[in-house]
N, C-alpha and C. Protein backbone atom coordinates (compact mmCIF):
# COMPACT_ATOMS: atom_id res chain seq x y z
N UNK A 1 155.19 24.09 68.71
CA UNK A 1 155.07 25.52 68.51
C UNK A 1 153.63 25.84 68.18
N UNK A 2 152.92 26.73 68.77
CA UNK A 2 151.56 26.94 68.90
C UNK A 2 151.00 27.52 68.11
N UNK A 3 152.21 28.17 67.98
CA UNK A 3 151.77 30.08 66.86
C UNK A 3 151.75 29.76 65.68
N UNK A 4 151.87 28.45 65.22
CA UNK A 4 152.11 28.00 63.88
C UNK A 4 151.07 28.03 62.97
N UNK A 5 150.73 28.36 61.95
CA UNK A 5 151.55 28.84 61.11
C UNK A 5 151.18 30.80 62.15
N UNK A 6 152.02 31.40 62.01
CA UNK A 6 152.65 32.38 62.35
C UNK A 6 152.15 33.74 61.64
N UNK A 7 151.66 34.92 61.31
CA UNK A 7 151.24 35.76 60.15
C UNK A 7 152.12 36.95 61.07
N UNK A 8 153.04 37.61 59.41
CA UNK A 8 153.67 38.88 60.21
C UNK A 8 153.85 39.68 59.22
N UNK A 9 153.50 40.86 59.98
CA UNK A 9 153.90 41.65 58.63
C UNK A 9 154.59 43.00 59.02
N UNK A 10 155.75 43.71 58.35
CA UNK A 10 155.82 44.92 58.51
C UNK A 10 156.82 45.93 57.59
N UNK A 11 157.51 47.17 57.83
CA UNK A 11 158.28 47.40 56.71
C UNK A 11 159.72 46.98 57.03
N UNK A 12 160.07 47.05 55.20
CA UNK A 12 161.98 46.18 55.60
C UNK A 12 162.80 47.65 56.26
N UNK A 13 163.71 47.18 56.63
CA UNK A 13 164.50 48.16 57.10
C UNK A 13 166.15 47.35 57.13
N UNK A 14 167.04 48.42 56.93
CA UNK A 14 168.26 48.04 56.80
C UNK A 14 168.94 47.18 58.31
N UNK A 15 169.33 45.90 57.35
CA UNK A 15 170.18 44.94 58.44
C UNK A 15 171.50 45.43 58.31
N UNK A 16 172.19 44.34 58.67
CA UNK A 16 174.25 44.68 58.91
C UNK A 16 174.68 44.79 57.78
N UNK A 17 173.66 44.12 56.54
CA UNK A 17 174.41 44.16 55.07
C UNK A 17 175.21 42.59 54.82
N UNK A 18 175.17 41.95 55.43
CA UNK A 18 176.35 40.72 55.65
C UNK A 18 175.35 39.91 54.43
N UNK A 19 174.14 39.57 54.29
CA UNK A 19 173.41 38.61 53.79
C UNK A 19 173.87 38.14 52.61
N UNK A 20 173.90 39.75 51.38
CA UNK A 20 174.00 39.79 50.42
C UNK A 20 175.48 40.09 49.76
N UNK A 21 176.34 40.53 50.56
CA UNK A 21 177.74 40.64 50.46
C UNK A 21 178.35 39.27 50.98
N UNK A 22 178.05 39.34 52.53
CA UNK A 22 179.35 37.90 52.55
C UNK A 22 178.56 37.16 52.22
N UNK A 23 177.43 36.50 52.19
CA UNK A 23 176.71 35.01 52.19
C UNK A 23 176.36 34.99 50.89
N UNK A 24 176.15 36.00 50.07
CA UNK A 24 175.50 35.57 48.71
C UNK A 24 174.06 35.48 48.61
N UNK A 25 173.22 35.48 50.01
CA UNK A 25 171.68 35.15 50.35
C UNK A 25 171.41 36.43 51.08
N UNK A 26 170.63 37.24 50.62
CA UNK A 26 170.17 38.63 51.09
C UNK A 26 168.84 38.30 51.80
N UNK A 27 168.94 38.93 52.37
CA UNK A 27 167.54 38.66 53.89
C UNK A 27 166.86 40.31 53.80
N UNK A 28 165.52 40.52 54.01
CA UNK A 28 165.08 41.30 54.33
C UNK A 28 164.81 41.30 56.06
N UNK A 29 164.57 42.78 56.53
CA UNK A 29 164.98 42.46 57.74
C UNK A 29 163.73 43.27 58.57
N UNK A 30 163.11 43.18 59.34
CA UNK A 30 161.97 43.68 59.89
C UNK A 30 162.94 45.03 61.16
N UNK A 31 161.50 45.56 61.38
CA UNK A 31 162.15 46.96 62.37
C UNK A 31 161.94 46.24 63.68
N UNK A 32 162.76 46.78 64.78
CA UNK A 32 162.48 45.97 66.09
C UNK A 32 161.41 46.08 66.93
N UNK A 33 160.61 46.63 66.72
CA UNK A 33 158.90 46.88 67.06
C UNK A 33 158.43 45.34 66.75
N UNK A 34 158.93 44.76 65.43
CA UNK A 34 157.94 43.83 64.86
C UNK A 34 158.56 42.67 65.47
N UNK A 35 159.77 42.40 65.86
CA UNK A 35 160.58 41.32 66.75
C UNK A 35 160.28 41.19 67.49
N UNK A 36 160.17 42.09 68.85
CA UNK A 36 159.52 42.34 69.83
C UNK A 36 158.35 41.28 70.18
N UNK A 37 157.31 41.69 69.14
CA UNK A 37 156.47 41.45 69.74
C UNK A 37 156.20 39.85 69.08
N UNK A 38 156.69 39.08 68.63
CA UNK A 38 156.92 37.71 67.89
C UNK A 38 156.28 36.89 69.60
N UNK A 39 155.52 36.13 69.43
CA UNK A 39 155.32 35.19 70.68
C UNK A 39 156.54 34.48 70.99
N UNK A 40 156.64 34.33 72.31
CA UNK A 40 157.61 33.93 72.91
C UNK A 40 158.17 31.79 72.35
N UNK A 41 157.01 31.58 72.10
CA UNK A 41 157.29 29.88 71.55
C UNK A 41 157.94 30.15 70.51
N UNK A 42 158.16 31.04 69.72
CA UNK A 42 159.15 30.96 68.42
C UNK A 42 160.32 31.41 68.98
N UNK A 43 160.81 30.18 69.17
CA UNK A 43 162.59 30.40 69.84
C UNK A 43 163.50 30.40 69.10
N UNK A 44 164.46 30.47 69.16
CA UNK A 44 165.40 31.01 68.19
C UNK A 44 165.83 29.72 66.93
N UNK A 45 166.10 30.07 65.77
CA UNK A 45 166.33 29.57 64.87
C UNK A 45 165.76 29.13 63.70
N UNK A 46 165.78 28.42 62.65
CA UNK A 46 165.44 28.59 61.13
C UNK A 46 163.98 28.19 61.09
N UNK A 47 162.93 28.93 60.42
CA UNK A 47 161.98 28.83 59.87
C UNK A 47 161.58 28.88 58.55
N UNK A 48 160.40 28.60 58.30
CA UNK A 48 160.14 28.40 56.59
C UNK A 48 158.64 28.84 56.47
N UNK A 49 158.16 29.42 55.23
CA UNK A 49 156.75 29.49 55.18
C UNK A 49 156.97 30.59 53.92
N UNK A 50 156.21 31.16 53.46
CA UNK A 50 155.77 32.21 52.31
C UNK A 50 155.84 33.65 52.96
N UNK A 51 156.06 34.46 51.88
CA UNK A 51 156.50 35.51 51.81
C UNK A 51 156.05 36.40 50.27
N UNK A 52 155.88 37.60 50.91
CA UNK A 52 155.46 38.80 49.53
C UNK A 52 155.75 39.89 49.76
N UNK A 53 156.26 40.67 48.89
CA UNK A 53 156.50 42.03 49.60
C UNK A 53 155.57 43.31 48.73
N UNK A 54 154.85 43.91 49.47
CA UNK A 54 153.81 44.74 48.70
C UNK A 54 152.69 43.76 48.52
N UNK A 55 151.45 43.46 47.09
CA UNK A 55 151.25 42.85 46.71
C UNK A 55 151.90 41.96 45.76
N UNK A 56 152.68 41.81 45.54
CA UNK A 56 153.80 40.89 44.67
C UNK A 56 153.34 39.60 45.28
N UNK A 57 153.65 39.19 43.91
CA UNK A 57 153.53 37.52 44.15
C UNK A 57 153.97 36.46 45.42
N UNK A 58 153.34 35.86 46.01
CA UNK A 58 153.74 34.78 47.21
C UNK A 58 154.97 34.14 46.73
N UNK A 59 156.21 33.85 47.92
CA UNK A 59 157.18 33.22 47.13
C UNK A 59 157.62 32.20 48.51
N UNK A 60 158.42 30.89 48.16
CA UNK A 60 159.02 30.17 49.47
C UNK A 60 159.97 31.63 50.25
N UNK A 61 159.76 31.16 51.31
CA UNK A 61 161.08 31.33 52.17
C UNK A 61 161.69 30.94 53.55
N UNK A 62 162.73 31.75 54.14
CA UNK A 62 163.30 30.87 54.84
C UNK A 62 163.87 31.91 56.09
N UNK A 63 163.67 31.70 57.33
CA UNK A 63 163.59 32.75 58.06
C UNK A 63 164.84 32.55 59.30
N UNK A 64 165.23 33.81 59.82
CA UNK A 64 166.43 33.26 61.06
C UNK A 64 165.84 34.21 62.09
N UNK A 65 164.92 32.92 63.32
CA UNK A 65 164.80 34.43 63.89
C UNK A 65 166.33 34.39 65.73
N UNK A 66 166.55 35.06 65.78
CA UNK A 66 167.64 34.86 66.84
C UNK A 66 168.91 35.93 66.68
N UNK A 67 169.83 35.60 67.29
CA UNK A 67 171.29 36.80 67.63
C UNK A 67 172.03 36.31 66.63
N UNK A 68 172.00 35.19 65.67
CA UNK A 68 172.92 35.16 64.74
C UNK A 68 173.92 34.42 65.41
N UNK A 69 174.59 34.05 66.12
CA UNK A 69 175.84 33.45 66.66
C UNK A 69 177.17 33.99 65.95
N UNK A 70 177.09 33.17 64.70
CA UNK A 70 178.53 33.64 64.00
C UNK A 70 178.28 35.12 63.49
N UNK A 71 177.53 35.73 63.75
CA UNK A 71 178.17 37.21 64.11
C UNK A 71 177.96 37.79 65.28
N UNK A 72 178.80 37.77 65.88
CA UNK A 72 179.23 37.58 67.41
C UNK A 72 178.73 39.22 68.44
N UNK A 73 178.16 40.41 67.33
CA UNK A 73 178.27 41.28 68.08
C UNK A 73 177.08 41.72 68.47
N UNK A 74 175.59 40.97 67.92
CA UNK A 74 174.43 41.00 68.15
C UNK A 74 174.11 41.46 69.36
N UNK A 75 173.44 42.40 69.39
CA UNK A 75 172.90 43.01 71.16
C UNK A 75 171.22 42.41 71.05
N UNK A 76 170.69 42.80 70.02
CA UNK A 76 168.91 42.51 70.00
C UNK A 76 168.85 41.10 69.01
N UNK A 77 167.40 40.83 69.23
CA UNK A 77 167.05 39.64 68.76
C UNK A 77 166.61 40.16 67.39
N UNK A 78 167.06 39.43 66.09
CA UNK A 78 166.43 39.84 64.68
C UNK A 78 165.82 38.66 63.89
N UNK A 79 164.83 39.34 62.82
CA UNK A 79 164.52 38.83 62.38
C UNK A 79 165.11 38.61 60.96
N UNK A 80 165.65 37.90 60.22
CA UNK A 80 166.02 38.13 59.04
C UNK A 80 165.77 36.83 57.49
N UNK A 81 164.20 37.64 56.82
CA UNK A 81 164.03 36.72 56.11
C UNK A 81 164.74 36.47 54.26
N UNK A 82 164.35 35.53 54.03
CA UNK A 82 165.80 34.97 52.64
C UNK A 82 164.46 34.64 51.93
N UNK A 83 163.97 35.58 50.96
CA UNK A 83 163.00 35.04 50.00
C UNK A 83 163.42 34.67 48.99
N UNK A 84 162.83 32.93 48.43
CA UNK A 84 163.39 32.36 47.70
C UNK A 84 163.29 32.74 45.90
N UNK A 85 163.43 33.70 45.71
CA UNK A 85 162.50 34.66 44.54
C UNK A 85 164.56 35.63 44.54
N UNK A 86 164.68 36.28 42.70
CA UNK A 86 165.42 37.04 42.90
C UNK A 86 164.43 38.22 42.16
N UNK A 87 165.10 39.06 42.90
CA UNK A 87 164.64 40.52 42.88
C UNK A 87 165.25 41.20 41.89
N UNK A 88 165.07 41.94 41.19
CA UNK A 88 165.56 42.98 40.19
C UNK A 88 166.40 44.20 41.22
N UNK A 89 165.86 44.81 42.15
CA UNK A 89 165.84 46.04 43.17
C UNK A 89 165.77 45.58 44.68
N UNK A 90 166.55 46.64 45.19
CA UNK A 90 166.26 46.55 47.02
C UNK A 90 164.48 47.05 47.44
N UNK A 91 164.16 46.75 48.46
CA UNK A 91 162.72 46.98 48.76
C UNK A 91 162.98 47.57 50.06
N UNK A 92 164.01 47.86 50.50
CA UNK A 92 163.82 48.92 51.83
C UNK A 92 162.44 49.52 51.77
N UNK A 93 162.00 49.34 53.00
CA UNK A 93 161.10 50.33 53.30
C UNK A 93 159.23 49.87 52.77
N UNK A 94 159.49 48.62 51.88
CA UNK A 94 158.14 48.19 51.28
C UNK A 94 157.74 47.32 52.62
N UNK A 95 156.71 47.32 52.24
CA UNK A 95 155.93 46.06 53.38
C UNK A 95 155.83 44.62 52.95
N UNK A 96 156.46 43.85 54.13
CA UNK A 96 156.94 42.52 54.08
C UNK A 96 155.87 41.54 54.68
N UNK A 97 155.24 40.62 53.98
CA UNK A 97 154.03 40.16 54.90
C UNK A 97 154.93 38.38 54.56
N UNK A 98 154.56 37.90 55.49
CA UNK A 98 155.23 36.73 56.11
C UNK A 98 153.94 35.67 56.75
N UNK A 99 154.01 34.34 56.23
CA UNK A 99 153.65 33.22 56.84
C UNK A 99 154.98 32.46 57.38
N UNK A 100 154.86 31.95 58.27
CA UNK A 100 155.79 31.40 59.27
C UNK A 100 154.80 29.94 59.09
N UNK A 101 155.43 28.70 58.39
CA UNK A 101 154.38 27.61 58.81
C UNK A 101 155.25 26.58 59.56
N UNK A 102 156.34 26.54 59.07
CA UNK A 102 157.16 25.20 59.95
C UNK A 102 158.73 25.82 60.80
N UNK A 103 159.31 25.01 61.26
CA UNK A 103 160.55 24.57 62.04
C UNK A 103 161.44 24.04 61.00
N UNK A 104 162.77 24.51 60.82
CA UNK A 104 163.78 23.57 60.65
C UNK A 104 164.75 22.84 61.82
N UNK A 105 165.17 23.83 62.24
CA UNK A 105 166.19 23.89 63.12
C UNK A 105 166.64 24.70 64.44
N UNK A 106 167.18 24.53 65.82
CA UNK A 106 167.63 25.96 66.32
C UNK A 106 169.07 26.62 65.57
N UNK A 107 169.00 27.32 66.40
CA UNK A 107 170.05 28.72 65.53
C UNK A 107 171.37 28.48 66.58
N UNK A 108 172.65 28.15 65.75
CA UNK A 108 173.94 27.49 66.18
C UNK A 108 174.62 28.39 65.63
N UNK A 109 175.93 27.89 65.91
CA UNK A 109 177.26 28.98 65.46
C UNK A 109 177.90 28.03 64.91
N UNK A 110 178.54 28.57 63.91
CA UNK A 110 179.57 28.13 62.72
C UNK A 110 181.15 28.18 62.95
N UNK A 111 181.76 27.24 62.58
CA UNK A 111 183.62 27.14 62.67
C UNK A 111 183.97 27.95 61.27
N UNK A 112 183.48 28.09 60.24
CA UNK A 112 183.99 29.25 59.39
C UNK A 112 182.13 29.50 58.43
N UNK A 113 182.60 30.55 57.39
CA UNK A 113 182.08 31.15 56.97
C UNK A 113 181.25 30.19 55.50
N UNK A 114 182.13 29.28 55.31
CA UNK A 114 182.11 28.11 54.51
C UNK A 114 180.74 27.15 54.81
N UNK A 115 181.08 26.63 56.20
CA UNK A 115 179.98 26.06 57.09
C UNK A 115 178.48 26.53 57.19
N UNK A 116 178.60 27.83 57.46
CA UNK A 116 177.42 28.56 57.85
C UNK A 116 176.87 28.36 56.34
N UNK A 117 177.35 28.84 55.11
CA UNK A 117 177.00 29.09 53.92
C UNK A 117 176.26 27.34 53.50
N UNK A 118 177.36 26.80 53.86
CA UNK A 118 176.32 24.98 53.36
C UNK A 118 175.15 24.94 54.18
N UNK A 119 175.27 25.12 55.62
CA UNK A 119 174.24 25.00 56.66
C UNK A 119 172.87 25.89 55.85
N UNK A 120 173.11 27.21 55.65
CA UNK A 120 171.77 27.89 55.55
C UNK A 120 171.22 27.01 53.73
N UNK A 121 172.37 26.49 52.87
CA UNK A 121 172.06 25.87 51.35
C UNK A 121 171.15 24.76 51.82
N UNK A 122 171.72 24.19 52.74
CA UNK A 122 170.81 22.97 53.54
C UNK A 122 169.41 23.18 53.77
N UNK A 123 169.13 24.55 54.51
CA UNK A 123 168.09 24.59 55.22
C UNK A 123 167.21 25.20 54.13
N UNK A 124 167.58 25.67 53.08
CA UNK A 124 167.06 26.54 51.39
C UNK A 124 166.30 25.27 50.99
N UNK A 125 166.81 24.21 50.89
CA UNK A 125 166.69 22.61 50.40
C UNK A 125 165.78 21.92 51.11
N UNK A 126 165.68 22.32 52.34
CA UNK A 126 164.81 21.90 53.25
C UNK A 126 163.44 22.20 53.27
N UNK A 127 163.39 23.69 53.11
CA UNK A 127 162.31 24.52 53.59
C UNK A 127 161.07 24.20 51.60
N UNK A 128 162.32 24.28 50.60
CA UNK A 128 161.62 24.19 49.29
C UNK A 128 160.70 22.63 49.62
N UNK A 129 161.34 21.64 49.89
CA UNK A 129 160.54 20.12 50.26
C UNK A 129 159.41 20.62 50.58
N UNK A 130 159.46 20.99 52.05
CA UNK A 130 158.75 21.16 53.24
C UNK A 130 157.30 21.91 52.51
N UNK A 131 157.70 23.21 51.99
CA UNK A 131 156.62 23.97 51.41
C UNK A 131 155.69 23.28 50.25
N UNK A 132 156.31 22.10 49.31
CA UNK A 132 155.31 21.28 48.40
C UNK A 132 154.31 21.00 49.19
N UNK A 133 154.16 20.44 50.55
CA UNK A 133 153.32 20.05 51.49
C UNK A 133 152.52 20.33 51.21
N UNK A 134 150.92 19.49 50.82
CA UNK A 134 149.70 20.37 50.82
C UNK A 134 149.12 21.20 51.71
N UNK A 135 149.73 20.92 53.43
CA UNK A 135 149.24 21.54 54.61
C UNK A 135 149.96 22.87 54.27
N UNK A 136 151.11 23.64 53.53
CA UNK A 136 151.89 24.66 53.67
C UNK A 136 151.54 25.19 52.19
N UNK A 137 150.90 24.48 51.32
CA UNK A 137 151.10 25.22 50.21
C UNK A 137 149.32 25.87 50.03
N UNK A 138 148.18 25.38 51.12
CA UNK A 138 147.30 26.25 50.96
C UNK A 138 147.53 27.62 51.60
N UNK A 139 148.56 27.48 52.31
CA UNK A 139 148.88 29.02 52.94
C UNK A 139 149.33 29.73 52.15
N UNK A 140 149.83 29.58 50.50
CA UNK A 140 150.58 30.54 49.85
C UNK A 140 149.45 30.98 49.47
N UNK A 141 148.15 31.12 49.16
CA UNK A 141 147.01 31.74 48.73
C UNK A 141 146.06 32.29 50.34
N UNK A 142 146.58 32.20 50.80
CA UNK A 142 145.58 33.23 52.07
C UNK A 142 145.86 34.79 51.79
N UNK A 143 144.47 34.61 52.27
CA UNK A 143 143.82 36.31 51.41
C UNK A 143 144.95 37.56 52.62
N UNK A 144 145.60 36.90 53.99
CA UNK A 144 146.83 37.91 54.18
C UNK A 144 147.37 38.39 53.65
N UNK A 145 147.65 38.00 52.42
CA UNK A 145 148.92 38.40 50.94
C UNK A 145 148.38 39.64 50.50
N UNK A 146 147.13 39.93 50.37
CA UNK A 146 145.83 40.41 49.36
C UNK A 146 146.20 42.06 50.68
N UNK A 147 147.10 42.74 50.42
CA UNK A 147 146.94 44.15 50.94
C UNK A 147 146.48 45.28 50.40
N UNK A 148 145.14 46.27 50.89
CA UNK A 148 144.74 47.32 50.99
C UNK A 148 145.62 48.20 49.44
N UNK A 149 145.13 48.83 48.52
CA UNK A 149 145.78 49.39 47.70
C UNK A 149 146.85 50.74 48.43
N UNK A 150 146.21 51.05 49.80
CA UNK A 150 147.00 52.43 50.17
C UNK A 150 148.12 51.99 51.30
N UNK A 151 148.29 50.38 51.06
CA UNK A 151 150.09 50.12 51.71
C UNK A 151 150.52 49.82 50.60
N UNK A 152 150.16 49.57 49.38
CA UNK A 152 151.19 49.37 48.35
C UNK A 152 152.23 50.55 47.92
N UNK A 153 153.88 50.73 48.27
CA UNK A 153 154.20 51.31 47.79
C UNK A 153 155.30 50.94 46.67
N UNK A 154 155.53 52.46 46.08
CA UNK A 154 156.86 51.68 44.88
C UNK A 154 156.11 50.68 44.01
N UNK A 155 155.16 50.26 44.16
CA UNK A 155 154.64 49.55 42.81
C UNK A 155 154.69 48.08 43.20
N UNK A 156 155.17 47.78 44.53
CA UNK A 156 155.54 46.52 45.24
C UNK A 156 153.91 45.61 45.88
């Protein structure tokens, strides 16, 4: 993968809701402008790299980019990232800036809801390793994080 490490940024906007209700793991979710235009070598399935929303602190995370499989009714391709950080509040609408540095996996479908839930605990487990890396952990300090005072909104 070429594009690696990856820099993206844009505002959250409301997904299906499934993340944080059925899975227990809430994803922020980019607008489809910002999917779109993702280079074509990032093919579908789990990624890892850092994440901030606003200027807020850099945190691990863990990314799905693809149709989701086990939810079967997907028309567009999404992005939906799982920052490893808990939040006090929803951030709809703040700006999401994203390093993309590694690969876990492609993006499969699940026999129940059980499965999917160990699979993504797996890839949570994975991506935390992966990020100690000294090659991934000078990326949590790139001055990308460092946004303009007049996109900060909400205090984010």
């Amino acid at each position: 993968m070429k594009h690696l490490p990856y820099f993206c940024r844009g505002k959250v906007v409301r997904g299906f809701s499934r993340g944080s209700k059925q899975l227990g793991i809430p994803t922020a979710n980019f607008p489809e402008q910002v999917v779109d235009n993702l280079p074509n070598d990032l093919s579908p399935g789990i990624y890892y790299g850092w994440a901030s929303v606003g200027n807020g602190s850099v945190q691990k995370m863990v990314l799905s980019i693809g149709w989701i499989p086990y939810c079967r009714y997907r028309k567009k391709k999404s992005v939906e990232t799982h920052i490893i950080h808990t939040f006090k509040e929803d951030f709809y609408g703040e700006i999401l800036s994203i390093v993309i540095t590694g690969y876990i996996r492609p993006e499969k479908n699940f026999r129940s809801i059980d499965a999917l839930i160990s699979a993504i605990q797996d890839d949570l487990e994975e991506a935390k390793k992966r990020l100690n890396l000294p090659e991934h952990l000078k990326l949590k300090e790139h001055h990308f994080f460092h946004l303009p005072e007049s996109k900060i909104m909400n205090g984010h």
